[in-house]
N, C-alpha and C. Protein backbone atom coordinates (compact mmCIF):
# COMPACT_ATOMS: atom_id res chain seq x y z
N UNK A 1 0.83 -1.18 0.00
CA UNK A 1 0.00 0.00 0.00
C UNK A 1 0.88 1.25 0.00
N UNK A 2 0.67 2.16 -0.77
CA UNK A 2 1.43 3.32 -1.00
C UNK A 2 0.72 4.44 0.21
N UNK A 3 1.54 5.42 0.40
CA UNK A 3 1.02 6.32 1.08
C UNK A 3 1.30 7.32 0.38
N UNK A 4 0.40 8.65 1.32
CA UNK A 4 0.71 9.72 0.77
C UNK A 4 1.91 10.44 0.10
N UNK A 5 2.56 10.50 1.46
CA UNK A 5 3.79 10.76 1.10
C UNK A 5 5.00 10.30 0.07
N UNK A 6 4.58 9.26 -0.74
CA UNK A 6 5.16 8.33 -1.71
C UNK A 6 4.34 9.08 -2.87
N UNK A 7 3.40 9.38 -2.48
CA UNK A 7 2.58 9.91 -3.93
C UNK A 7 2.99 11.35 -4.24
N UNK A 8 3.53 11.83 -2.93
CA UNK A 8 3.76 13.71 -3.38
C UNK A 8 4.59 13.80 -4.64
N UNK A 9 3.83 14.56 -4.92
CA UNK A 9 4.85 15.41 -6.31
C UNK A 9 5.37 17.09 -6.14
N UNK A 10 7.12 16.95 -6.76
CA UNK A 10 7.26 18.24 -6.92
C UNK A 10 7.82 19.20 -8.29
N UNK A 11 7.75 20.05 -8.18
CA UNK A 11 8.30 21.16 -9.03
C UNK A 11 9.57 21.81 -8.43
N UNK A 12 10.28 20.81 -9.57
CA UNK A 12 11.58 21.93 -9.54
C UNK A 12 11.76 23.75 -9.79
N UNK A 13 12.13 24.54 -9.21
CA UNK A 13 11.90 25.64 -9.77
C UNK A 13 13.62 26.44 -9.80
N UNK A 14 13.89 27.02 -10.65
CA UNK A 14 15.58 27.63 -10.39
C UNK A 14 14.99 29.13 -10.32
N UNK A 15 15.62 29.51 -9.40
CA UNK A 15 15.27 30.71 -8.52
C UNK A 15 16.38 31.72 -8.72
N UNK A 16 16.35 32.93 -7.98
CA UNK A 16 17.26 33.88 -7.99
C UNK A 16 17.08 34.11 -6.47
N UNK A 17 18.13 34.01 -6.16
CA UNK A 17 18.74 34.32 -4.27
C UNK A 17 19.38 35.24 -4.31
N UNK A 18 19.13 36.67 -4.46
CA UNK A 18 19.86 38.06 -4.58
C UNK A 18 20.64 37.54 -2.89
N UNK A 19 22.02 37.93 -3.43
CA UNK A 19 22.87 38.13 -2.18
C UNK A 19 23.11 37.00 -1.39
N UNK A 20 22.51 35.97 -1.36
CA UNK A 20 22.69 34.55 -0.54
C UNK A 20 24.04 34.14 -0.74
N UNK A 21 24.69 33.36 0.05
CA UNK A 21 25.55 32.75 -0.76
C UNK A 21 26.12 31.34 -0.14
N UNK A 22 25.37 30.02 -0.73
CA UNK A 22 25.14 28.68 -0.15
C UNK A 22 26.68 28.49 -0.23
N UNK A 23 26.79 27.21 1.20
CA UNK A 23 27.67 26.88 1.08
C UNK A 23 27.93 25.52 0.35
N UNK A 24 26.95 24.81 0.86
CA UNK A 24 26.72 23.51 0.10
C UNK A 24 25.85 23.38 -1.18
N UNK A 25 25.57 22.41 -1.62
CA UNK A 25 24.20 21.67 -2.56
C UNK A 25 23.06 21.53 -2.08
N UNK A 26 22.93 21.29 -0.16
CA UNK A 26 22.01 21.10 -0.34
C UNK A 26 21.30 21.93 0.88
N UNK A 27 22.08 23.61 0.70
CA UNK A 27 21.64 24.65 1.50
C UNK A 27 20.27 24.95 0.61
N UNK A 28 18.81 25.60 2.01
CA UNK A 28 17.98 25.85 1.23
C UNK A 28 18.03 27.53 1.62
N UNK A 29 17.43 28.72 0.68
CA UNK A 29 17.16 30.05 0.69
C UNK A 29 16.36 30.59 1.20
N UNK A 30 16.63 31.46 2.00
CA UNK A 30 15.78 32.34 3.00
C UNK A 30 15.03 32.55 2.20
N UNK A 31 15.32 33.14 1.08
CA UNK A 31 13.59 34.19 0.12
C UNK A 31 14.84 33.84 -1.87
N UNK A 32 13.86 33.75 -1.59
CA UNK A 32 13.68 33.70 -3.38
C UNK A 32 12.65 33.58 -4.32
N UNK A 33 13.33 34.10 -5.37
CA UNK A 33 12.43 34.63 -6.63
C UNK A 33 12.20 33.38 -7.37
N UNK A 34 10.77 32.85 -7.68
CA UNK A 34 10.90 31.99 -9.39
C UNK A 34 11.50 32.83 -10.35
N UNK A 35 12.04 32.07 -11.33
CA UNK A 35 12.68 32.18 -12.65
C UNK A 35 11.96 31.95 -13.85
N UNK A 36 12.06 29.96 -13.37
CA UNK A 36 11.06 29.35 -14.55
C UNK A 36 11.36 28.10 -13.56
N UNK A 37 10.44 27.17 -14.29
CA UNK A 37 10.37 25.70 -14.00
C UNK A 37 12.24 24.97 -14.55
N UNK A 38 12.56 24.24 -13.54
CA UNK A 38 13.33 23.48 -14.47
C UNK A 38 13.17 22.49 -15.13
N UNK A 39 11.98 21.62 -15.12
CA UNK A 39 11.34 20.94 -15.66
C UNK A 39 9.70 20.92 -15.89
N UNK A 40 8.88 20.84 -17.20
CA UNK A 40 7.86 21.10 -16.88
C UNK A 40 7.00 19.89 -16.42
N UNK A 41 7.39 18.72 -16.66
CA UNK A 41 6.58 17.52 -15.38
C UNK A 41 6.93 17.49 -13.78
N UNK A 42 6.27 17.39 -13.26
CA UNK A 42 5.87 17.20 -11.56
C UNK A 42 7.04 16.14 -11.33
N UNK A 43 7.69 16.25 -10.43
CA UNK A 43 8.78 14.75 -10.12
C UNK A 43 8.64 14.15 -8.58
N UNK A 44 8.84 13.55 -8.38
CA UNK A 44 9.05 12.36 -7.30
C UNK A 44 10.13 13.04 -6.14
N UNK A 45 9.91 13.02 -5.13
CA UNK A 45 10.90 13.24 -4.14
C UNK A 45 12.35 12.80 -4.65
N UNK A 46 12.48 11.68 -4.93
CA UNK A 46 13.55 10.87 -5.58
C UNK A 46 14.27 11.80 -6.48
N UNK A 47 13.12 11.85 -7.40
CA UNK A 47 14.25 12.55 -8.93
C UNK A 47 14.52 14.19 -8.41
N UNK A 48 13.30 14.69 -7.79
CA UNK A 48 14.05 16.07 -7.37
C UNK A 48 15.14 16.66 -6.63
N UNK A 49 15.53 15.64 -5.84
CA UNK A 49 16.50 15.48 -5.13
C UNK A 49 17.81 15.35 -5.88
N UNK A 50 17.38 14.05 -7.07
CA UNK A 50 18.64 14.22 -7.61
C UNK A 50 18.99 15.26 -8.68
N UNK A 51 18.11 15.94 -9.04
CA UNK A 51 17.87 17.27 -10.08
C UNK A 51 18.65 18.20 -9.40
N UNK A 52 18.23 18.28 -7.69
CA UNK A 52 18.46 19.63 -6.94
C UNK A 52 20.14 19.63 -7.04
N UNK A 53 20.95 18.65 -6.39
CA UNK A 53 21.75 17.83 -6.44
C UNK A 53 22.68 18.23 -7.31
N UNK A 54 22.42 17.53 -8.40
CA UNK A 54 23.30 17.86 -9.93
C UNK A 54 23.37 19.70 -10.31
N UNK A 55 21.89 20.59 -10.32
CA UNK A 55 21.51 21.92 -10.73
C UNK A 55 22.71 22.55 -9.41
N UNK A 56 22.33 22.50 -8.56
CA UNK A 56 22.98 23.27 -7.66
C UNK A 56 24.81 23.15 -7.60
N UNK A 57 25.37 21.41 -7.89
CA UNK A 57 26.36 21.73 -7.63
C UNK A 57 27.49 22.48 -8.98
N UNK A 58 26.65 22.42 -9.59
CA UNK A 58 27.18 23.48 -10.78
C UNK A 58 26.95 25.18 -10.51
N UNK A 59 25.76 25.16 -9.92
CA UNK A 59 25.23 26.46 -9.54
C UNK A 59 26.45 26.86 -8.78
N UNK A 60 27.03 26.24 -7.51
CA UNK A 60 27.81 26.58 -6.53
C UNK A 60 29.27 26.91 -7.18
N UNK A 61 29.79 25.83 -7.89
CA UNK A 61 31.10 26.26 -8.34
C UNK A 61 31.06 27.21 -8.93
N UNK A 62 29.79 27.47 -10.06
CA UNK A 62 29.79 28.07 -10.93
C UNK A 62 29.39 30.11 -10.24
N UNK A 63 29.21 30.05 -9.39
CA UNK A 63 28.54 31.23 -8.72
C UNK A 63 27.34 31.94 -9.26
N UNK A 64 26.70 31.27 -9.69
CA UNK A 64 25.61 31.99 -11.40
C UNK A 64 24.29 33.02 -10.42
N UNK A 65 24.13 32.38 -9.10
CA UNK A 65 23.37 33.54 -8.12
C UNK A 65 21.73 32.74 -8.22
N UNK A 66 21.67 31.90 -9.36
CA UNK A 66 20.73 30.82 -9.88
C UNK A 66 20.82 29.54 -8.88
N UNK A 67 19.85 29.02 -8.13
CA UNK A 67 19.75 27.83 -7.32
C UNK A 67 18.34 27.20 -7.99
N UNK A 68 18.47 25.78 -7.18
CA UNK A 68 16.99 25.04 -7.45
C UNK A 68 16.74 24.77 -6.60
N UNK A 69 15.20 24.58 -6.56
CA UNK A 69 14.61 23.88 -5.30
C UNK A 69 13.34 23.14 -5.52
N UNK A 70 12.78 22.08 -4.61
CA UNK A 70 11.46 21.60 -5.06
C UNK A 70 10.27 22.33 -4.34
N UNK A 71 9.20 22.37 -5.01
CA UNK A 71 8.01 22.96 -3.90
C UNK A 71 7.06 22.01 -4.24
N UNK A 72 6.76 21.38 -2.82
CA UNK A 72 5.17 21.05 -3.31
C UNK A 72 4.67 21.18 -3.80
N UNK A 73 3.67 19.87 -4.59
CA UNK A 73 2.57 20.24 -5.70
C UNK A 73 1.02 19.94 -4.60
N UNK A 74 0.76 21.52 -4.56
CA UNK A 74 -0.74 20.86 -4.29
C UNK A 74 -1.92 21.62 -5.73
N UNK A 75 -3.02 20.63 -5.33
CA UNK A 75 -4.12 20.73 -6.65
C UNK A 75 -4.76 22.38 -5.57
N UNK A 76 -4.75 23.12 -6.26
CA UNK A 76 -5.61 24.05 -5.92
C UNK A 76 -6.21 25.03 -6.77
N UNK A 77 -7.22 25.73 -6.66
CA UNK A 77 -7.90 26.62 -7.47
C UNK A 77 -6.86 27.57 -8.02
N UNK A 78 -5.85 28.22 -7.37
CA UNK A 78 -4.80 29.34 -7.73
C UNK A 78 -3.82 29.32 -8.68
N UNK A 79 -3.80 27.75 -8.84
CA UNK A 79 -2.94 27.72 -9.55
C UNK A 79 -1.18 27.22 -9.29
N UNK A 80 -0.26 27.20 -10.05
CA UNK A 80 1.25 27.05 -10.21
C UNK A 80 2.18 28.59 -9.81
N UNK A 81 2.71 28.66 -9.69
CA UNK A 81 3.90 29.53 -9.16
C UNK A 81 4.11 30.47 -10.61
N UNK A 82 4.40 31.48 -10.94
CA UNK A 82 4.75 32.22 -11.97
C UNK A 82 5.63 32.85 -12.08
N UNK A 83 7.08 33.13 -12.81
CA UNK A 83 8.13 33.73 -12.69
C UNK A 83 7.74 34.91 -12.42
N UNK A 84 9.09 34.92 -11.38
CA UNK A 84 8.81 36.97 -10.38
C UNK A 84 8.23 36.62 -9.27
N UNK A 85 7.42 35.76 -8.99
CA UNK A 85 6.41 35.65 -8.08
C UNK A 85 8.13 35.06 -6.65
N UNK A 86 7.27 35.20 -5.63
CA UNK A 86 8.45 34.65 -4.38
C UNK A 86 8.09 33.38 -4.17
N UNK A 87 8.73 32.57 -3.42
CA UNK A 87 8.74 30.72 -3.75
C UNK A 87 8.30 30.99 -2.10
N UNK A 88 7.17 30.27 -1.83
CA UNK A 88 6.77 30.03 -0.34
C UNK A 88 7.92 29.18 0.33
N UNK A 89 7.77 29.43 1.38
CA UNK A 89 8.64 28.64 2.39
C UNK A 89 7.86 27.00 3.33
């Protein structure tokens, strides 16, 4: 039997962290901006992890000021996240 939590889905999103500056891969951001999706299908705890993972540790060497992160997918009337918009916490 599957549970919920096996069923969550997320959205990768690569963000802009004015001024942050992670030390690791798998530091998360006080406040940040959406960008765009980094992918446009919903992913699995699993694969976002390894998305975040791979995106970020290029992000880090690379200093680009660009991070990723996953956000929950919930079904709601409002809608998806829209670049510019701030990424809930």
């Amino acid at each position: 039997m599957q549970t919920l939590v096996d069923e969550r889905r997320f959205r990768v999103w690569i963000v802009n962290c004015e001024g942050w500056r992670p030390q690791s891969v798998t530091d998360v951001p006080t406040h940040a901006v959406a960008v765009e999706p980094a992918e446009e299908a919903p992913m699995s705890a699993e694969e976002a992890g390894i998305y975040i993972e791979s995106f970020n540790e290029t992000a880090l060497s690379e200093q680009t000021g660009n991070w990723a992160v996953a956000v929950p997918l919930w079904v709601r009337y409002e809608g998806d996240l829209t670049a510019g918009q701030s990424v809930p916490s």
